[in-house]
N, C-alpha and C. Protein backbone atom coordinates (compact mmCIF):
# COMPACT_ATOMS: atom_id res chain seq x y z
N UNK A 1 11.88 -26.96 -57.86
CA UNK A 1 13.03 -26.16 -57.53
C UNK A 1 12.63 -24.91 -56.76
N UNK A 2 11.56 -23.95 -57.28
CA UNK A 2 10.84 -22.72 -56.57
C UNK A 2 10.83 -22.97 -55.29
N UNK A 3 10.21 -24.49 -54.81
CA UNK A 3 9.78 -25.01 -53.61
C UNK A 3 10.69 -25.00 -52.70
N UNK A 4 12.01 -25.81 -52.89
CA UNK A 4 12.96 -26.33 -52.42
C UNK A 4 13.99 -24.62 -52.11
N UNK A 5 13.71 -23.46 -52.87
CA UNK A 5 14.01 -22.44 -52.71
C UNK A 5 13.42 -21.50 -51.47
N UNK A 6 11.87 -21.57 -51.63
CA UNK A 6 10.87 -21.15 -50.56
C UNK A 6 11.42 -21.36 -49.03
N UNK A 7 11.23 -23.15 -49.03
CA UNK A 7 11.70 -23.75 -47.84
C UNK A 7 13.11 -23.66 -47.11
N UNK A 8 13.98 -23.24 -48.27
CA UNK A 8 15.36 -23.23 -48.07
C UNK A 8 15.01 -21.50 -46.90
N UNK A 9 14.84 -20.52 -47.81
CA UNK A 9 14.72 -19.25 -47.10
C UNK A 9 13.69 -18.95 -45.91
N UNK A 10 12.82 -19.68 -45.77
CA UNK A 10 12.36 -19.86 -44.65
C UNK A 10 13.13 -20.71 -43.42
N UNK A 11 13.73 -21.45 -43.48
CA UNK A 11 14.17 -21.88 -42.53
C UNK A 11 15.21 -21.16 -42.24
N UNK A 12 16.09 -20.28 -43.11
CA UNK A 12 16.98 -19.47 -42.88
C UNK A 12 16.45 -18.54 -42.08
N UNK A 13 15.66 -17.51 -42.47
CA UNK A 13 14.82 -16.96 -41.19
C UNK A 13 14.61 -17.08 -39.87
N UNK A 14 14.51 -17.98 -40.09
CA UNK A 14 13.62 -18.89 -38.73
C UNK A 14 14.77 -19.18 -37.72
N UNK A 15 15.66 -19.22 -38.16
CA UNK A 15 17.12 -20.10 -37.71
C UNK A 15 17.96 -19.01 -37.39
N UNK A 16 18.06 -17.71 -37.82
CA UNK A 16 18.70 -16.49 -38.17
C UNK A 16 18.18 -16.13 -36.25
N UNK A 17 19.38 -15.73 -35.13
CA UNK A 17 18.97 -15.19 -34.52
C UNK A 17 18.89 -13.42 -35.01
N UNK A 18 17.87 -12.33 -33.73
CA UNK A 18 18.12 -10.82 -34.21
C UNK A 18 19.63 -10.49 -34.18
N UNK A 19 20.01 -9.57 -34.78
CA UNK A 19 21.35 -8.87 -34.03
C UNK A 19 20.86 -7.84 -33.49
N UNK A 20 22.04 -7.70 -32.26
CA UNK A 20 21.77 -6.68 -31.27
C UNK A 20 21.65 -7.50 -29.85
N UNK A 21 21.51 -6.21 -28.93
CA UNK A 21 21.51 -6.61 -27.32
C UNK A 21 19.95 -6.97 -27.14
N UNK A 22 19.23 -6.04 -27.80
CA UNK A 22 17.83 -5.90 -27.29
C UNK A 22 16.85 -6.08 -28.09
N UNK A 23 16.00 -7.02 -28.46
CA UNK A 23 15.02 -7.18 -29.21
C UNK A 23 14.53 -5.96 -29.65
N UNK A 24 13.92 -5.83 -30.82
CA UNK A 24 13.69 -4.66 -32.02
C UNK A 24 11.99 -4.32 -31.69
N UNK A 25 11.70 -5.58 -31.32
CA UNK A 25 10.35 -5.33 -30.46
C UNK A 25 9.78 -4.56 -28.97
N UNK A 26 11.26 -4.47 -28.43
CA UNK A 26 11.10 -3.67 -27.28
C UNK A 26 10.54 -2.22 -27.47
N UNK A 27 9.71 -1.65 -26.53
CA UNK A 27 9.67 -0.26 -26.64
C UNK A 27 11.21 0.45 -26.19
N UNK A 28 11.60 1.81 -26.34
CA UNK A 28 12.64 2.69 -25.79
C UNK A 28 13.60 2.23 -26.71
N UNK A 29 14.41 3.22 -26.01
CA UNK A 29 16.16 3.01 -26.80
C UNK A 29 16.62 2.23 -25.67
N UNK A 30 17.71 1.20 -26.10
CA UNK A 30 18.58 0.71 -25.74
C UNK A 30 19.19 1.27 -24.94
N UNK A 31 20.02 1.57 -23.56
CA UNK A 31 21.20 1.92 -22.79
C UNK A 31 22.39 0.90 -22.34
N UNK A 32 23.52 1.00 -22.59
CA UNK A 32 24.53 0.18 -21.81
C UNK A 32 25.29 0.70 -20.66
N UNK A 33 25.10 0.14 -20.13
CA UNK A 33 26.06 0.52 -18.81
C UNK A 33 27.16 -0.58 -18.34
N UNK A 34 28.78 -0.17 -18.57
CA UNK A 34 29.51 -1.35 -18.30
C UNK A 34 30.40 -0.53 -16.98
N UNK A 35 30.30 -1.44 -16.32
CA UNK A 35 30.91 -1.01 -14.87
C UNK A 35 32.74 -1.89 -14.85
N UNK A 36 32.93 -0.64 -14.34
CA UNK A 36 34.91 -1.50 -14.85
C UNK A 36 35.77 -0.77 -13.30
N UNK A 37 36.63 -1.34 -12.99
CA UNK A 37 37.33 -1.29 -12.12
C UNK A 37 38.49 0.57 -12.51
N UNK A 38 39.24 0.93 -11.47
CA UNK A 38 39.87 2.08 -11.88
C UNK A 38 41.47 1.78 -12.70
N UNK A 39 41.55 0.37 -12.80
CA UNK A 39 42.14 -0.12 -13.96
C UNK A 39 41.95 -0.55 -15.19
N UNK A 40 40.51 -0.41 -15.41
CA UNK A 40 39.74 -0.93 -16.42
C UNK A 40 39.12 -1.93 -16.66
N UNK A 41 39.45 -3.28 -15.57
CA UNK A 41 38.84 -4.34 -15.44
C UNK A 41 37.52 -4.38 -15.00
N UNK A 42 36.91 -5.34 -15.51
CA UNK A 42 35.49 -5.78 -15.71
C UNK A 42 35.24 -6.44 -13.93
N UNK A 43 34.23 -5.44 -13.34
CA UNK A 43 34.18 -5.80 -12.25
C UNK A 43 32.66 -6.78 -11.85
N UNK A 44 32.57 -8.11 -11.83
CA UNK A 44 31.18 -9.37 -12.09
C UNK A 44 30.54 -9.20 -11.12
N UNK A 45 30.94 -8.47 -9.68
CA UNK A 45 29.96 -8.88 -9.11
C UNK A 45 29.00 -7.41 -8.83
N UNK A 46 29.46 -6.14 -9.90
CA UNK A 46 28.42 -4.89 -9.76
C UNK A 46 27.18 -5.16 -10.05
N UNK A 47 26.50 -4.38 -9.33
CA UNK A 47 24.44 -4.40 -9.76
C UNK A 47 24.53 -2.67 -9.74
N UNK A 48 23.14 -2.86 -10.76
CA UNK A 48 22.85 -1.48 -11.16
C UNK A 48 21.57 -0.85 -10.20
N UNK A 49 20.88 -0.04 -10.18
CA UNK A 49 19.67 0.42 -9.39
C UNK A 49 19.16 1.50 -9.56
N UNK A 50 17.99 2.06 -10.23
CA UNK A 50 17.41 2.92 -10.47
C UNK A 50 16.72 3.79 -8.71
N UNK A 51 16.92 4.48 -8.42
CA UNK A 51 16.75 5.24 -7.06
C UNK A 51 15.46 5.02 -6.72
N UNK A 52 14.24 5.12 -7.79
CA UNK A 52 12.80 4.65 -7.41
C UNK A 52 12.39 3.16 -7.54
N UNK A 53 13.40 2.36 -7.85
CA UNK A 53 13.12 0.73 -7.98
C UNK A 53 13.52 0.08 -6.93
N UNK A 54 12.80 -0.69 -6.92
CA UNK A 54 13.62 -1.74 -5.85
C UNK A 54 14.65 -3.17 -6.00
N UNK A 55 14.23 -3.24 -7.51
CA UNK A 55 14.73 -4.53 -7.97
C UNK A 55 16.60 -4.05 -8.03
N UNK A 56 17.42 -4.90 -7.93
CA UNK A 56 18.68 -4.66 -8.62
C UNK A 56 19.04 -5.38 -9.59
N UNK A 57 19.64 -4.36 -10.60
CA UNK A 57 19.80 -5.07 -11.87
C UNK A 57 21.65 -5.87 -12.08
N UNK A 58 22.23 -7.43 -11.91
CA UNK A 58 23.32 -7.11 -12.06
C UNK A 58 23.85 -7.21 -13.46
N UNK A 59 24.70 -7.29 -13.46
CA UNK A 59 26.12 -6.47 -14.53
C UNK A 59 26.50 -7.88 -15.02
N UNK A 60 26.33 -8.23 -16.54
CA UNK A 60 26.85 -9.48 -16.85
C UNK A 60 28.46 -9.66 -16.41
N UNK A 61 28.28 -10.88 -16.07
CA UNK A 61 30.20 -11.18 -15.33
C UNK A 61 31.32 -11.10 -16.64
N UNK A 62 30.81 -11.49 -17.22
CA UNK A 62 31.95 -11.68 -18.39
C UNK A 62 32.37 -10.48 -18.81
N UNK A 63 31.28 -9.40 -19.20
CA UNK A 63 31.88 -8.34 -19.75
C UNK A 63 31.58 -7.09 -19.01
N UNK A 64 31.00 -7.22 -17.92
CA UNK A 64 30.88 -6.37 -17.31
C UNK A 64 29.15 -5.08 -17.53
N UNK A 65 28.61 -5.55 -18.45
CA UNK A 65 27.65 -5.07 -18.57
C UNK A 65 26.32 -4.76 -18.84
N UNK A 66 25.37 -3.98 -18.55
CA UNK A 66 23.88 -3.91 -18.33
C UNK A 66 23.46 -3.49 -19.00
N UNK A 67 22.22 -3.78 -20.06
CA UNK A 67 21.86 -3.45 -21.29
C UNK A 67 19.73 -3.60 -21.28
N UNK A 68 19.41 -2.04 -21.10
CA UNK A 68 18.26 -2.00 -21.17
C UNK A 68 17.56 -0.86 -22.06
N UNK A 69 16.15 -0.94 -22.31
CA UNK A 69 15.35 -0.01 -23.03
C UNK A 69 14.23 0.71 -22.00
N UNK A 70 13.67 -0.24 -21.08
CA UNK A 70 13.02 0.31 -20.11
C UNK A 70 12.71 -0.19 -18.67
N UNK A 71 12.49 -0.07 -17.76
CA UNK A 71 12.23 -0.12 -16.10
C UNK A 71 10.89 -0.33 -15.73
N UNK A 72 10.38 -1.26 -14.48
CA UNK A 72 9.22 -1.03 -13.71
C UNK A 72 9.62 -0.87 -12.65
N UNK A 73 8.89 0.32 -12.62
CA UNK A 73 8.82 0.85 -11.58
C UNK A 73 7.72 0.32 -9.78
N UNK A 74 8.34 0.24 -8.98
CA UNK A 74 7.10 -0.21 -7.96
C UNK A 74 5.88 0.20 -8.03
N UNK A 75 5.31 1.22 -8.80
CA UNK A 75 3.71 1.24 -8.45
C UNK A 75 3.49 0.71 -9.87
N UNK A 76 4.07 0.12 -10.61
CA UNK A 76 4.01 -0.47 -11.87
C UNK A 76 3.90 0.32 -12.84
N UNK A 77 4.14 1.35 -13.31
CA UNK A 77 4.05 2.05 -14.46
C UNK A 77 5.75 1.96 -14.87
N UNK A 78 6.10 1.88 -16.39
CA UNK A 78 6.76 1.32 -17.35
C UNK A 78 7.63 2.83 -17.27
N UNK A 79 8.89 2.90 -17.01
CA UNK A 79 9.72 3.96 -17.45
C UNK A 79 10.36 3.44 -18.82
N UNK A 80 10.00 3.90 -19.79
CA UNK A 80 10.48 3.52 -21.33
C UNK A 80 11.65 4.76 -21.77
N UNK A 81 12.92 4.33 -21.53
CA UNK A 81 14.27 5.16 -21.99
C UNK A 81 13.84 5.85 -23.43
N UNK A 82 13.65 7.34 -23.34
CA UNK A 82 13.40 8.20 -24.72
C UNK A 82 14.44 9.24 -24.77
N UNK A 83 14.28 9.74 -25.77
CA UNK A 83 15.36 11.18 -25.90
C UNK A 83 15.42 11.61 -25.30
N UNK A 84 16.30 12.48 -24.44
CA UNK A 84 16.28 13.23 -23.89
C UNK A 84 15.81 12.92 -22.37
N UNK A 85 15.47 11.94 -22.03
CA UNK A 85 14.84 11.51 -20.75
C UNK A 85 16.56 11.55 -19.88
N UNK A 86 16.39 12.02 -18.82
CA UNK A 86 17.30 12.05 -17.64
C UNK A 86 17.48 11.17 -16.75
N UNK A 87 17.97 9.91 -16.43
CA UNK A 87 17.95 8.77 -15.82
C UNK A 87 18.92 8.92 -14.79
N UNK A 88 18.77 8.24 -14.02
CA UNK A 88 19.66 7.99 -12.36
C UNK A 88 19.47 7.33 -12.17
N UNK A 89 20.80 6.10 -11.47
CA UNK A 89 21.33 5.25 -11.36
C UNK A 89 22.49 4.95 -10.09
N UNK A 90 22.32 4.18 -9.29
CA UNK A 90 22.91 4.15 -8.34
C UNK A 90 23.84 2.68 -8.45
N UNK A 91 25.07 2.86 -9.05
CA UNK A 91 26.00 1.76 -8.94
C UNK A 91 26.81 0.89 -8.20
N UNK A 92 26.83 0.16 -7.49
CA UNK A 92 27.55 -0.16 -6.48
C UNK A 92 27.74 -2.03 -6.87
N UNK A 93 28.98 -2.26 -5.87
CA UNK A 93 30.08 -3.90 -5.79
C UNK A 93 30.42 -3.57 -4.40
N UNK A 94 31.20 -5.01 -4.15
CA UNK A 94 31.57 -5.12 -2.82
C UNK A 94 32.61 -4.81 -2.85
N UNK A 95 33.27 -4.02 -1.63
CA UNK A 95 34.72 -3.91 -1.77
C UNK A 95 35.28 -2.61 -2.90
N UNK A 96 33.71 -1.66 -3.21
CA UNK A 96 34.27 -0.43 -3.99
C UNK A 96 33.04 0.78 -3.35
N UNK A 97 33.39 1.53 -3.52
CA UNK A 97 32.46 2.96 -3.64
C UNK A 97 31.27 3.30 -4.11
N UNK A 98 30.13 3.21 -3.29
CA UNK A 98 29.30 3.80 -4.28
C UNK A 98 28.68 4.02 -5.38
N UNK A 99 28.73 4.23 -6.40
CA UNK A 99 28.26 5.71 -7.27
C UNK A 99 27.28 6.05 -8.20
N UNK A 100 26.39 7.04 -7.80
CA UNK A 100 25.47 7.70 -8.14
C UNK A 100 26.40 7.91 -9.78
N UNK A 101 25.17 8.22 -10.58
CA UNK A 101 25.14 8.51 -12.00
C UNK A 101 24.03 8.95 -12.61
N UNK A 102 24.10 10.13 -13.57
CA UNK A 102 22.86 10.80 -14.15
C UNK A 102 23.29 10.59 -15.56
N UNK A 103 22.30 10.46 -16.39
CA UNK A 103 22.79 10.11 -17.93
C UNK A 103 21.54 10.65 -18.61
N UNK A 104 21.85 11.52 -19.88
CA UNK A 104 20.59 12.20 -20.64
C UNK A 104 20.83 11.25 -21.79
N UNK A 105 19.93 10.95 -22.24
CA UNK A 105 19.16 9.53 -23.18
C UNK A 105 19.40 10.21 -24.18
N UNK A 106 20.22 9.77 -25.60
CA UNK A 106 20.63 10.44 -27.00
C UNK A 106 19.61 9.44 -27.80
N UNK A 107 19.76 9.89 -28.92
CA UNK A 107 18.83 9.52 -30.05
C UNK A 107 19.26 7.60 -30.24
N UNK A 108 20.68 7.84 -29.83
CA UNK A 108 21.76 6.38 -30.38
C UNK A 108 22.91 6.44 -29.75
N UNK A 109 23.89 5.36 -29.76
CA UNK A 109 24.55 5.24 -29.17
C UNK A 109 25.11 5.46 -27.59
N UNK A 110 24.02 5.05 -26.79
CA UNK A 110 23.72 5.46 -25.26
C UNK A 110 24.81 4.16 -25.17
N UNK A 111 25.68 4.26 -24.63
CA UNK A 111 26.73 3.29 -23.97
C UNK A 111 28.01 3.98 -23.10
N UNK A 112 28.13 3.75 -21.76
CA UNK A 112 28.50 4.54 -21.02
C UNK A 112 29.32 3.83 -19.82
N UNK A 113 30.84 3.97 -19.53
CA UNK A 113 31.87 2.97 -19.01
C UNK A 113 31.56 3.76 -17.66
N UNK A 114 31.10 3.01 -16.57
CA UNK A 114 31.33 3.58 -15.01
C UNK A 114 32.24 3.07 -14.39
N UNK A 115 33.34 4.12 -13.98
CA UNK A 115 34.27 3.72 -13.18
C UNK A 115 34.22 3.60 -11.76
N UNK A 116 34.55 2.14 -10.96
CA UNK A 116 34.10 2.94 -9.52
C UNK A 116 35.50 2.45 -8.97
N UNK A 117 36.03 3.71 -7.31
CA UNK A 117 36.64 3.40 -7.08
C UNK A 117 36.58 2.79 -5.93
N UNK A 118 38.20 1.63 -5.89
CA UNK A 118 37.95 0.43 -4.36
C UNK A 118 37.94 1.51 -3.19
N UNK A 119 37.86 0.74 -2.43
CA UNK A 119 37.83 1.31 -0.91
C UNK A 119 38.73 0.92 0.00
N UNK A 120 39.25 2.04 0.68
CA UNK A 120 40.32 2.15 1.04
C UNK A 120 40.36 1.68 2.78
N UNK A 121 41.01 0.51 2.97
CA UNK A 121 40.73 -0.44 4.12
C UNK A 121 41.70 -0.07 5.26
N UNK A 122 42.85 0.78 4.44
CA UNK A 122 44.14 0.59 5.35
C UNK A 122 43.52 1.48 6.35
N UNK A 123 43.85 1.22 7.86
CA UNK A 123 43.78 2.38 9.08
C UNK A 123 44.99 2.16 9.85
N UNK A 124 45.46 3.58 10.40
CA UNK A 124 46.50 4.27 11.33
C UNK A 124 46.13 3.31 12.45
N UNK A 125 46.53 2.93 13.38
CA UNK A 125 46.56 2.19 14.98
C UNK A 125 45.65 3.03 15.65
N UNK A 126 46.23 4.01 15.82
CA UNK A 126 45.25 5.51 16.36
C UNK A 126 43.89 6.05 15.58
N UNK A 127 43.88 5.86 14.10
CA UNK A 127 42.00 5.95 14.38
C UNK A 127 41.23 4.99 14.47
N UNK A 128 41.35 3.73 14.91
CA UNK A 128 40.61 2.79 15.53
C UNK A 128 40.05 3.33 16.69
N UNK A 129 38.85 3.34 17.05
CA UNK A 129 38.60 3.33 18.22
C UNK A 129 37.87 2.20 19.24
N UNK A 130 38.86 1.57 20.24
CA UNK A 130 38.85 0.50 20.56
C UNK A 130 37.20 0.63 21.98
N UNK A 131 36.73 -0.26 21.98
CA UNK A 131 35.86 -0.10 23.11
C UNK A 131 36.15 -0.18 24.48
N UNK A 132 35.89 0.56 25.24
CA UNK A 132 36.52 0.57 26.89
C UNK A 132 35.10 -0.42 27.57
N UNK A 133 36.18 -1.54 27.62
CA UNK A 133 35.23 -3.03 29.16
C UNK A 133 35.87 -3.09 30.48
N UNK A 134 34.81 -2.76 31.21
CA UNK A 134 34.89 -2.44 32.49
C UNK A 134 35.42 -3.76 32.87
N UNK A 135 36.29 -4.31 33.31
CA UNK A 135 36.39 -5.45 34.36
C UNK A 135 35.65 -5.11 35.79
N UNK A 136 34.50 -6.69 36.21
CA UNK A 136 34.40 -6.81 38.19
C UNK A 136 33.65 -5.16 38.39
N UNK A 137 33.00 -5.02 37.27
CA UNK A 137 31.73 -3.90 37.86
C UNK A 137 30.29 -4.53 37.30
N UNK A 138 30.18 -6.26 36.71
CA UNK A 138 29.08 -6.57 36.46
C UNK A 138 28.31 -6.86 37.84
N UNK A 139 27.01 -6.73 37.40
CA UNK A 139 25.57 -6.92 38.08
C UNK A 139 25.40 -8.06 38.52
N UNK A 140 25.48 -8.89 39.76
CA UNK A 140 24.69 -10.36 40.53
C UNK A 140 23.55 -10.22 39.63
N UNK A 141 23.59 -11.73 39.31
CA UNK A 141 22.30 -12.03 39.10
C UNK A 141 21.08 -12.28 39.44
N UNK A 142 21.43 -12.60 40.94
CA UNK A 142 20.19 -12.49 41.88
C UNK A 142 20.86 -11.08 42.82
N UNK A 143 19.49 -10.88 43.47
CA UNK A 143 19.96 -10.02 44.45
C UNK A 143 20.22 -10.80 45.47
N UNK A 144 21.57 -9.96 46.70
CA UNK A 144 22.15 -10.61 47.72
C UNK A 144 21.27 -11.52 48.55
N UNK A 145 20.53 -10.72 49.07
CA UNK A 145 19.51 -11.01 49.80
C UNK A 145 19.30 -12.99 49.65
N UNK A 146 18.50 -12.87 48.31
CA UNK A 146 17.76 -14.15 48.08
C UNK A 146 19.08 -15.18 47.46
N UNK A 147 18.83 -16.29 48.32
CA UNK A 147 20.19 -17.34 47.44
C UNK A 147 19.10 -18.60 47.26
């Protein structure tokens, strides 16, 4: 019976995923970043970007968001999210704005809704500015001379 107890709780273990976003084994704190439309909707196709990285990070589609503890950086050294650490972030989607973001790293509960706004397509007739084509002032292709 002891046995059949042992085996029972071990496989429970074993079988048990962690809770949470981020493995408990990671170094840093956790950050979320959920990127949402200026109606509140979950916008799938945002990526995130740290200003010294090159990689882009995107934004799960379903819920809209990015969930990390730490960064590599291009010359390879490990930015590990700590207290108080000051992070920047450059947010951007197609079809919206921009936007830069600075965030100071708390002990807990780092989770943080970025709003971005669309972009505004409509134009007046008059600030278009149309290109002026010369008609019957192009260049022969040979010169006269030679036929």
């Amino acid at each position: 019976m002891r046995q059949l107890l042992v085996i029972f709780v071990m496989i429970f273990m074993v079988g048990c995923p962690k809770s949470g976003g981020v493995a408990s084994d990671e170094p840093g704190i956790p950050l979320t970043l959920k990127v949402v439309d200026d109606q509140g909707k979950v916008i799938p196709s945002a990526v995130i970007r740290h200003p010294e990285e090159q990689e882009r990070h995107r934004v799960n589609s379903y819920d809209g968001t990015w969930t990390a503890s730490w960064l590599i950086m291009p010359d390879g050294r490990e930015l590990v999210f700590e207290r108080d650490l000051l992070l920047e972030f450059e947010i951007s989607a197609p079809g919206y704005l921009n936007k830069p973001v600075v965030y100071v790293m708390k002990r807990r509960k780092n989770s943080v809704e970025i709003v971005l706004e669309p972009m505004d397509f409509s134009f007046e007739e008059d600030e278009l500015d149309e290109p002026e084509i010369g008609f019957g002032v192009d260049k022969p292709l040979r010169p006269e001379g030679l036929k």
